[in-house]
PDB file of N, CA and C in Angstrom:
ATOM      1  N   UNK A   1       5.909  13.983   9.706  1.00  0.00           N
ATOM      2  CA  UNK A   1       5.007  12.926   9.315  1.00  0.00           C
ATOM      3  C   UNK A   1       4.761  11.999  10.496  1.00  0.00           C
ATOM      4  N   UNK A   2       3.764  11.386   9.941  1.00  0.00           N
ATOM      5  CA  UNK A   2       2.833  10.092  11.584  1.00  0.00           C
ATOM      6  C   UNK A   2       3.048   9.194  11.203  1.00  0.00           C
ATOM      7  N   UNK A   3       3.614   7.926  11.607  1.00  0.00           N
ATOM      8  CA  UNK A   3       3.271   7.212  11.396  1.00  0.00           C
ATOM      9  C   UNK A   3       2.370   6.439  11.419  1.00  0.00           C
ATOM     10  N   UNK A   4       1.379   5.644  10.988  1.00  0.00           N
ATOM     11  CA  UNK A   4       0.610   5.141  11.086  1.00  0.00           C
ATOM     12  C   UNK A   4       0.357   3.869  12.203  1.00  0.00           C
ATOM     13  N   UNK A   5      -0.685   3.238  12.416  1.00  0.00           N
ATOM     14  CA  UNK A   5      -0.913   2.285  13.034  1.00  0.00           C
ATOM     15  C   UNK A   5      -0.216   0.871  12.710  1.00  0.00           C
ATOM     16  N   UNK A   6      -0.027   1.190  11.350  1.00  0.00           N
ATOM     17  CA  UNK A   6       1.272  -0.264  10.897  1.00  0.00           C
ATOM     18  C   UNK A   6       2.274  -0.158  11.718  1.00  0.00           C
ATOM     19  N   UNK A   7       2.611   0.632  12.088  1.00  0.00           N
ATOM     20  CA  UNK A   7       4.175   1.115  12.958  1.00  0.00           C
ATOM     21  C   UNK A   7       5.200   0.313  12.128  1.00  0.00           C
ATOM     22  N   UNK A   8       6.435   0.469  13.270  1.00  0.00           N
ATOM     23  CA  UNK A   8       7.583   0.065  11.960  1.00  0.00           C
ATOM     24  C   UNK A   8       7.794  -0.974  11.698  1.00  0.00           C
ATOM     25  N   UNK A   9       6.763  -2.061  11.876  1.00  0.00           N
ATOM     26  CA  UNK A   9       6.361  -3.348  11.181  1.00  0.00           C
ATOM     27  C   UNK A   9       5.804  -3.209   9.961  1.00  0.00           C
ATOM     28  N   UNK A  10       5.351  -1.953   9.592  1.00  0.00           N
ATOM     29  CA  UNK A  10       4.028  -2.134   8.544  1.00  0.00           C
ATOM     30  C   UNK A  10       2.832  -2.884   8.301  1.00  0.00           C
ATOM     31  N   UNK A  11       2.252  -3.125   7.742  1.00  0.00           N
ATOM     32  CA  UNK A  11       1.126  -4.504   7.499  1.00  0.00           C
ATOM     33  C   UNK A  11       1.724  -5.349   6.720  1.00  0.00           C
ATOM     34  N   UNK A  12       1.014  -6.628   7.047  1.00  0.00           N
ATOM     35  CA  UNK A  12       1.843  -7.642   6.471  1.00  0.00           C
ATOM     36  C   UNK A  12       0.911  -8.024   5.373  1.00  0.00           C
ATOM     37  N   UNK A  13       1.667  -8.318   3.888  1.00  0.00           N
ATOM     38  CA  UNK A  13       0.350  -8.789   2.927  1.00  0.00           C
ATOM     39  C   UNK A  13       0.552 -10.301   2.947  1.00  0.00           C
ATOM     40  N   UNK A  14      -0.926 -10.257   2.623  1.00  0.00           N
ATOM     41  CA  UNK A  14      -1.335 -11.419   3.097  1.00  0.00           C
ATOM     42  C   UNK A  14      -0.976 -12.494   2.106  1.00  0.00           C
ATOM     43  N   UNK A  15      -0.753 -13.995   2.277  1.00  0.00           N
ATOM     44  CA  UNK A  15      -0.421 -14.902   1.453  1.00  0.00           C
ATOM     45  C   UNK A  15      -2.098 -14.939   0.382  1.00  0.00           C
ATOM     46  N   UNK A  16      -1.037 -14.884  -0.938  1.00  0.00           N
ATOM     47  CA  UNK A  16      -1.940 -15.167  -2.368  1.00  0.00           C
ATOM     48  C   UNK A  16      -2.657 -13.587  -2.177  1.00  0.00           C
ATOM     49  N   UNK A  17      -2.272 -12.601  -1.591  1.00  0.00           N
ATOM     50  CA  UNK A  17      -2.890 -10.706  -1.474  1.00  0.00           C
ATOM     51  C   UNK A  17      -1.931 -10.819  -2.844  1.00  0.00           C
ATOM     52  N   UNK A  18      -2.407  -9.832  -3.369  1.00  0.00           N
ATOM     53  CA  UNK A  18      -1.600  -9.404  -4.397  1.00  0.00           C
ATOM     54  C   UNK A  18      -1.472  -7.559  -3.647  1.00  0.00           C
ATOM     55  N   UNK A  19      -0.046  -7.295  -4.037  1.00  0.00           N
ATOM     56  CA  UNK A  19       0.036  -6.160  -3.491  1.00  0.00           C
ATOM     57  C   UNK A  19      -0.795  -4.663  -3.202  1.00  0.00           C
ATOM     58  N   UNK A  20      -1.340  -4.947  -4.702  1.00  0.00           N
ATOM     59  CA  UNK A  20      -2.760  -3.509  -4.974  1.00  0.00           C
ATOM     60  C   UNK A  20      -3.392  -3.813  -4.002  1.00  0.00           C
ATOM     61  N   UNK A  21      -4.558  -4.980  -3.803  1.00  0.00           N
ATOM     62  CA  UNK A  21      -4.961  -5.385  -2.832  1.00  0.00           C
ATOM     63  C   UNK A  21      -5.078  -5.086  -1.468  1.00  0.00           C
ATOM     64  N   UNK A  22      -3.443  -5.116  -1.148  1.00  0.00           N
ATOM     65  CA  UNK A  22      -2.866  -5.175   0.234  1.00  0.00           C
ATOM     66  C   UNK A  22      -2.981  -3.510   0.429  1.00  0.00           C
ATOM     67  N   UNK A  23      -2.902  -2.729  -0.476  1.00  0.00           N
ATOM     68  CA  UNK A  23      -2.320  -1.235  -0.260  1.00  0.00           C
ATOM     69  C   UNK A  23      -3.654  -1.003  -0.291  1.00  0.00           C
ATOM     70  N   UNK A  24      -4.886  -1.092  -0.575  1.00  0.00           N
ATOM     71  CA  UNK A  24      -6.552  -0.654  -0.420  1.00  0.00           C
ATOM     72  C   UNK A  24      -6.422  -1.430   0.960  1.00  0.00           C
ATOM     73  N   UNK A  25      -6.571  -2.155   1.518  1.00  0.00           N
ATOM     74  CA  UNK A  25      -6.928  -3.342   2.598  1.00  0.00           C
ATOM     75  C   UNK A  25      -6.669  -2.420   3.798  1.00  0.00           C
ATOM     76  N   UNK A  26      -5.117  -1.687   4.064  1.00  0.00           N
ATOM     77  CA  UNK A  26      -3.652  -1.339   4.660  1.00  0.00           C
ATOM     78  C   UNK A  26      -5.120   0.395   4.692  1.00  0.00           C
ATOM     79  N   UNK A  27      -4.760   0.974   3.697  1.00  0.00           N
ATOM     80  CA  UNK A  27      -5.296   2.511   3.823  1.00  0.00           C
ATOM     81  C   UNK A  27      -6.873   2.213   3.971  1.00  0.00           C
ATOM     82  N   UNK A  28      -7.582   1.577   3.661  1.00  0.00           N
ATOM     83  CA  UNK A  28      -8.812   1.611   4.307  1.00  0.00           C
ATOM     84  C   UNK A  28      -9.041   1.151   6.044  1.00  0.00           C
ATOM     85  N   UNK A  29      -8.419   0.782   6.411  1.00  0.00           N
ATOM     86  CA  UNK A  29      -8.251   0.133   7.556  1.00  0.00           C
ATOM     87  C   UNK A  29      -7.684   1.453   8.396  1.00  0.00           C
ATOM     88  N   UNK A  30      -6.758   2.224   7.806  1.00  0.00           N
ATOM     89  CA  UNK A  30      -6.001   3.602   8.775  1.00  0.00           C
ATOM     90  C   UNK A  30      -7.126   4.634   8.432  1.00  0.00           C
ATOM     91  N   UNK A  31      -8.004   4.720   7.749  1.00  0.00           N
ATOM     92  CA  UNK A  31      -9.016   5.502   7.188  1.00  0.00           C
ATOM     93  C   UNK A  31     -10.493   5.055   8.000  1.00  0.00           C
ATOM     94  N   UNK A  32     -10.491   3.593   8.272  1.00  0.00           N
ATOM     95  CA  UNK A  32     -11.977   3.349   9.109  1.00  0.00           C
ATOM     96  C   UNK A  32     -12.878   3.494   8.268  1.00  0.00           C
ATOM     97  N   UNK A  33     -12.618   2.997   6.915  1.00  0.00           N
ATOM     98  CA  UNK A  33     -13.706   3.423   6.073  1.00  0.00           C
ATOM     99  C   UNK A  33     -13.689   2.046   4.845  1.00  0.00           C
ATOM    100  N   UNK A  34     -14.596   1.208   4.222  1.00  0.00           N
ATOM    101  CA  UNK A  34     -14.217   0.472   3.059  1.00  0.00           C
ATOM    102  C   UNK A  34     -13.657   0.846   2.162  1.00  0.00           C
ATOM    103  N   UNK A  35     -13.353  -0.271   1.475  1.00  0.00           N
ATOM    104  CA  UNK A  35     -12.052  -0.503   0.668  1.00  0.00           C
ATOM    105  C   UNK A  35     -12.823   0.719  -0.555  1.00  0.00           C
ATOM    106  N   UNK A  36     -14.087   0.225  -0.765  1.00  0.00           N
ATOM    107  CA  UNK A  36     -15.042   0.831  -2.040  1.00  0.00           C
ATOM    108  C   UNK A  36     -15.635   2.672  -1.783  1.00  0.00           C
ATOM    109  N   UNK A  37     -15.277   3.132  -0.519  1.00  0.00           N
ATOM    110  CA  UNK A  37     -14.868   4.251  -0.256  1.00  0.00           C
ATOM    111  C   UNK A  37     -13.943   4.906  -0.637  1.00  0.00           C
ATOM    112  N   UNK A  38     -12.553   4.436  -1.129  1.00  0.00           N
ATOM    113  CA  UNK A  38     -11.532   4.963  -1.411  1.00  0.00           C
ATOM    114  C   UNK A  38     -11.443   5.561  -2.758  1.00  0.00           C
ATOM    115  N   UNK A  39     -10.515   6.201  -3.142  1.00  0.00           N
ATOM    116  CA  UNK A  39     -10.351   6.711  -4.589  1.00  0.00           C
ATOM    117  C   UNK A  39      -9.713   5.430  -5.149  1.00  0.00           C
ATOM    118  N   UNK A  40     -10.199   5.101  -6.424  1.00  0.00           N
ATOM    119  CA  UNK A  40      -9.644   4.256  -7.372  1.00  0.00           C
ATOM    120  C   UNK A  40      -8.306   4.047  -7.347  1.00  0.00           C
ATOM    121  N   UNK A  41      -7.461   2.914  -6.785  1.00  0.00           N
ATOM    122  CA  UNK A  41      -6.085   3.307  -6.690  1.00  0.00           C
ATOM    123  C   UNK A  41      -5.398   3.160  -8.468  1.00  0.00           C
ATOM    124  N   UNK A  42      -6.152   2.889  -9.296  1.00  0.00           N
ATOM    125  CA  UNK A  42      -5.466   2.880 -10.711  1.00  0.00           C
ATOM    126  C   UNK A  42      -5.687   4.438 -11.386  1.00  0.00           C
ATOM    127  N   UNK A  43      -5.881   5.203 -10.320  1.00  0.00           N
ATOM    128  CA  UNK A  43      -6.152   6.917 -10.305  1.00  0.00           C
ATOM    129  C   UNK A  43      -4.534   7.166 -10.069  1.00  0.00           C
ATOM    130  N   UNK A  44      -4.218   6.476  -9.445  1.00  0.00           N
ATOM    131  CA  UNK A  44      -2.837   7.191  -8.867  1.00  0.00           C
ATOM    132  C   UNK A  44      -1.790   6.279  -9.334  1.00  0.00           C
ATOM    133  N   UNK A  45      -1.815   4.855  -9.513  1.00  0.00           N
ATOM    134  CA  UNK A  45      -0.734   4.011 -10.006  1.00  0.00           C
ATOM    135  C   UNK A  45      -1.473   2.757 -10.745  1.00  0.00           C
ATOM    136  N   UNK A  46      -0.461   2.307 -11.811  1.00  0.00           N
ATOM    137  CA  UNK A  46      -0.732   1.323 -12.371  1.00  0.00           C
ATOM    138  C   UNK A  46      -0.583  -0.226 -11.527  1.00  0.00           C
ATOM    139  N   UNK A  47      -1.930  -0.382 -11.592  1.00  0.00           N
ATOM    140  CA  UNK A  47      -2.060  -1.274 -10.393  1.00  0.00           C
ATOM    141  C   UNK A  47      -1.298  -3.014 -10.928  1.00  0.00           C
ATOM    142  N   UNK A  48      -1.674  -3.032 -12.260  1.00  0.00           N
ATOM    143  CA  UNK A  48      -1.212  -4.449 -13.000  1.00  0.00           C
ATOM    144  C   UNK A  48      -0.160  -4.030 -12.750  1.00  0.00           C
ATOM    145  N   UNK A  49       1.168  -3.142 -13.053  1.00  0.00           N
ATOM    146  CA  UNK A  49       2.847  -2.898 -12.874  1.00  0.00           C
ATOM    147  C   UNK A  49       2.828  -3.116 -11.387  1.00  0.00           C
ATOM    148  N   UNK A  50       2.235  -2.758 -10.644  1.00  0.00           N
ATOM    149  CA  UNK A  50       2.219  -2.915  -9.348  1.00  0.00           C
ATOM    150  C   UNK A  50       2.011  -4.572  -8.816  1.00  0.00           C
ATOM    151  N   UNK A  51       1.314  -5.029  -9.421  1.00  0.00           N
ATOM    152  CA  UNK A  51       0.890  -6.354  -8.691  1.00  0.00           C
ATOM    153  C   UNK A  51       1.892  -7.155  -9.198  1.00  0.00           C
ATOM    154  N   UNK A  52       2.834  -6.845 -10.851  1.00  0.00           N
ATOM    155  CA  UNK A  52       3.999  -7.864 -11.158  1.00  0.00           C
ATOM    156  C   UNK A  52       5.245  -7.275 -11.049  1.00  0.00           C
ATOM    157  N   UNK A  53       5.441  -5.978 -10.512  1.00  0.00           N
ATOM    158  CA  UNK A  53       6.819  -5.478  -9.694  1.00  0.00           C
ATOM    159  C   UNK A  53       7.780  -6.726  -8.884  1.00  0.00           C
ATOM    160  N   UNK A  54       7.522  -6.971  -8.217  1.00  0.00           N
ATOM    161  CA  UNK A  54       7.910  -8.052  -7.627  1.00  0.00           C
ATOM    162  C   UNK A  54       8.469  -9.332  -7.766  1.00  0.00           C
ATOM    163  N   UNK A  55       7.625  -9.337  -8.647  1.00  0.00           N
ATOM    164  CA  UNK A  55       8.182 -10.487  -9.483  1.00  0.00           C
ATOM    165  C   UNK A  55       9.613 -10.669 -10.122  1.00  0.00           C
ATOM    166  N   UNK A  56       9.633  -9.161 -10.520  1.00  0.00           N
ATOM    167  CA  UNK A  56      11.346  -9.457 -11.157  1.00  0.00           C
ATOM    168  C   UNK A  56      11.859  -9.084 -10.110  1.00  0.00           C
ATOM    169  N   UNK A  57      13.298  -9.884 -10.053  1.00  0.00           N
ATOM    170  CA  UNK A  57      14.736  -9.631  -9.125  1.00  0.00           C
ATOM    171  C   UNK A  57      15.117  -8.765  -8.965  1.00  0.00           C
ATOM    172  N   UNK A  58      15.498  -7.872  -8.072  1.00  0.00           N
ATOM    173  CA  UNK A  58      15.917  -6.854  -7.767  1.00  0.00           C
ATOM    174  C   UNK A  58      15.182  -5.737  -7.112  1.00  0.00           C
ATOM    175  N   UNK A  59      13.846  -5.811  -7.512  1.00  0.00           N
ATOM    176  CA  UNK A  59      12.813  -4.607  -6.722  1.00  0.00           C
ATOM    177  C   UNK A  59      12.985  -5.320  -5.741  1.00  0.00           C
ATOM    178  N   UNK A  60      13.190  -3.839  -4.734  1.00  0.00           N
ATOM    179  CA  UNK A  60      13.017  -3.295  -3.168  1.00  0.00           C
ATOM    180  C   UNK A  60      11.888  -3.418  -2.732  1.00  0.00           C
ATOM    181  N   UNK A  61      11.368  -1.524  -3.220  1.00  0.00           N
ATOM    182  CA  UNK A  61      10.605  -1.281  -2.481  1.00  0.00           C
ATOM    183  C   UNK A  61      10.076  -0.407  -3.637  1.00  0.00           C
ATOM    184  N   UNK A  62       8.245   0.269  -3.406  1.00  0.00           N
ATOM    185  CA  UNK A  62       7.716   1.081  -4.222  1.00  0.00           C
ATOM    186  C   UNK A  62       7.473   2.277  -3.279  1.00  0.00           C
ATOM    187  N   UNK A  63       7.780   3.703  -3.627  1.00  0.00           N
ATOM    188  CA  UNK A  63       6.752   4.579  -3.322  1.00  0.00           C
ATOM    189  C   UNK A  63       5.679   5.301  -3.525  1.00  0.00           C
ATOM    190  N   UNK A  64       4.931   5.507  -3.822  1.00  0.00           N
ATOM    191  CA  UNK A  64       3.981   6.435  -3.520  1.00  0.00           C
ATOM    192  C   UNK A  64       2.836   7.221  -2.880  1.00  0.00           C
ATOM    193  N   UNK A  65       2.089   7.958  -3.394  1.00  0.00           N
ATOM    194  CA  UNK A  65       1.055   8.913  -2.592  1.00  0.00           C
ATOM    195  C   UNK A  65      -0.293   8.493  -2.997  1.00  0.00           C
ATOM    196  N   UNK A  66      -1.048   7.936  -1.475  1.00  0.00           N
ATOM    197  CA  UNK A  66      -2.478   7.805  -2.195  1.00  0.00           C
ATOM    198  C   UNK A  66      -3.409   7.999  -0.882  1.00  0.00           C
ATOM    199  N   UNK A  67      -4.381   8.734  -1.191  1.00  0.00           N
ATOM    200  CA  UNK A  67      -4.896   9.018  -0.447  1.00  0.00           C
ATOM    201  C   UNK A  67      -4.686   9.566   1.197  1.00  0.00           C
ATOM    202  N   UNK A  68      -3.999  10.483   1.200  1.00  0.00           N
ATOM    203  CA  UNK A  68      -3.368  11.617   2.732  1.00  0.00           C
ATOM    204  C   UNK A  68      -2.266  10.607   2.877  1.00  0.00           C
ATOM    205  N   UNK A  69      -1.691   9.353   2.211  1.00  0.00           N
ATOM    206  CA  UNK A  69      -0.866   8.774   2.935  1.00  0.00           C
ATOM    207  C   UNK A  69       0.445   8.572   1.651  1.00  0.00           C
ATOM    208  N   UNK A  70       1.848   8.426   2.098  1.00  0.00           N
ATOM    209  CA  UNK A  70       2.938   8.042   1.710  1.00  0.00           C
ATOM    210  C   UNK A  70       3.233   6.413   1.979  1.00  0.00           C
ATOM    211  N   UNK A  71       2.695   5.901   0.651  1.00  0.00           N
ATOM    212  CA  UNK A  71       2.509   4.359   0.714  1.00  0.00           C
ATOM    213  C   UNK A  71       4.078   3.536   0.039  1.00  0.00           C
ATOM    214  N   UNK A  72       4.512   2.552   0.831  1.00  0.00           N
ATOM    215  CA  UNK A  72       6.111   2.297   0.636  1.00  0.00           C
ATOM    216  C   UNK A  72       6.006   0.826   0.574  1.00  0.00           C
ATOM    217  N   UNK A  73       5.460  -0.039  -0.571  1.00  0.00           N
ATOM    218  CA  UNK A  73       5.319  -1.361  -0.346  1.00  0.00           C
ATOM    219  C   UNK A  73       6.517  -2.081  -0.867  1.00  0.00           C
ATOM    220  N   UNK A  74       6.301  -3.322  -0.452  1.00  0.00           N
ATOM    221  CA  UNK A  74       7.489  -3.953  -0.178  1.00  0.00           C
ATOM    222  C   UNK A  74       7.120  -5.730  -0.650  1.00  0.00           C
ATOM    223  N   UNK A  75       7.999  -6.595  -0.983  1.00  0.00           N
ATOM    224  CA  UNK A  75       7.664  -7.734  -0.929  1.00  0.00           C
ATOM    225  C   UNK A  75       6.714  -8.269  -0.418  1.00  0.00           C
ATOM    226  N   UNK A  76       6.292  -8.165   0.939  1.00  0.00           N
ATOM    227  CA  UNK A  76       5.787  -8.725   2.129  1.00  0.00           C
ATOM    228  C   UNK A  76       5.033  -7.688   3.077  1.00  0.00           C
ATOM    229  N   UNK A  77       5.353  -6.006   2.870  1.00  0.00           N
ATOM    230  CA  UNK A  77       4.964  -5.769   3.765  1.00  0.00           C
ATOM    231  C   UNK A  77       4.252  -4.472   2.940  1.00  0.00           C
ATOM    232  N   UNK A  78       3.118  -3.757   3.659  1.00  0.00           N
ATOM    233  CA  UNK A  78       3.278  -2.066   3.017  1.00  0.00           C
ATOM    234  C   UNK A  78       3.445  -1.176   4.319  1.00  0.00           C
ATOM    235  N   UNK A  79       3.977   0.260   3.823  1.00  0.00           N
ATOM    236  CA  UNK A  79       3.877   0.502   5.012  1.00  0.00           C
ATOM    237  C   UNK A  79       3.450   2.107   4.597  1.00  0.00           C
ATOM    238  N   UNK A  80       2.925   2.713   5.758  1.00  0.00           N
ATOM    239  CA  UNK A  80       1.973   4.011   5.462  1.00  0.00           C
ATOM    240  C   UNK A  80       2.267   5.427   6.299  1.00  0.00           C
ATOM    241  N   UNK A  81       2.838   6.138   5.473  1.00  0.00           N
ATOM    242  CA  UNK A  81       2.997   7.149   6.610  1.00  0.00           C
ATOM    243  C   UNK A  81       1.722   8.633   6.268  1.00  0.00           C
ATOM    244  N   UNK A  82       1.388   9.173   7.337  1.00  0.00           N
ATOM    245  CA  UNK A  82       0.141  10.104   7.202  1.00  0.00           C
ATOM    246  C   UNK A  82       1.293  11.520   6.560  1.00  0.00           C
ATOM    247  N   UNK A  83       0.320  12.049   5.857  1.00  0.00           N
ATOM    248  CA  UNK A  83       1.142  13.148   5.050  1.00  0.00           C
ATOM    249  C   UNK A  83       0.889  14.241   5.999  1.00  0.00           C
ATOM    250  N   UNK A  84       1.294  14.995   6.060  1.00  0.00           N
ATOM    251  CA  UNK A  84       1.304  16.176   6.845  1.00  0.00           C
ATOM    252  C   UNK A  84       0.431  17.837   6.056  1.00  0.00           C
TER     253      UNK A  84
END
């Protein structure tokens, strides 16, 4: 796998981003293409569980697959690796 242009910083989401947000923003940006180009990310994950994950104590980190990429978001950050 590649890592992406986030490198092992990842992207940082942005203050008041809500995470869904951040993960369209993050893969359209490694893609060079708009956000409204992409596949629907509530195709692949529940984006409302996604945006209040966080919220409770104890979540880490999320994984999944969206669009050619292995998406790993985080409190603060997402990060993207190219699938092979």
């Amino acid at each position: 796998m590649t890592t992406s242009s986030g490198g092992s910083e990842g992207f940082r989401v942005g203050a008041g981003e809500s995470p869904g947000d951040a993960v369209l923003r993050c893969v359209a940006a490694e893609k060079g293409c708009e956000v409204l180009d992409l596949a629907p990310l509530q195709d692949t994950i529940d984006v409302h569980a996604l945006d209040q994950l966080f919220e409770a104590p104890g979540v880490e980190a999320l994984e999944f697959s969206y669009e050619g990429f292995d998406v790993s978001v985080e409190p603060d950050r997402i990060y993207l690796t190219e699938q092979q």
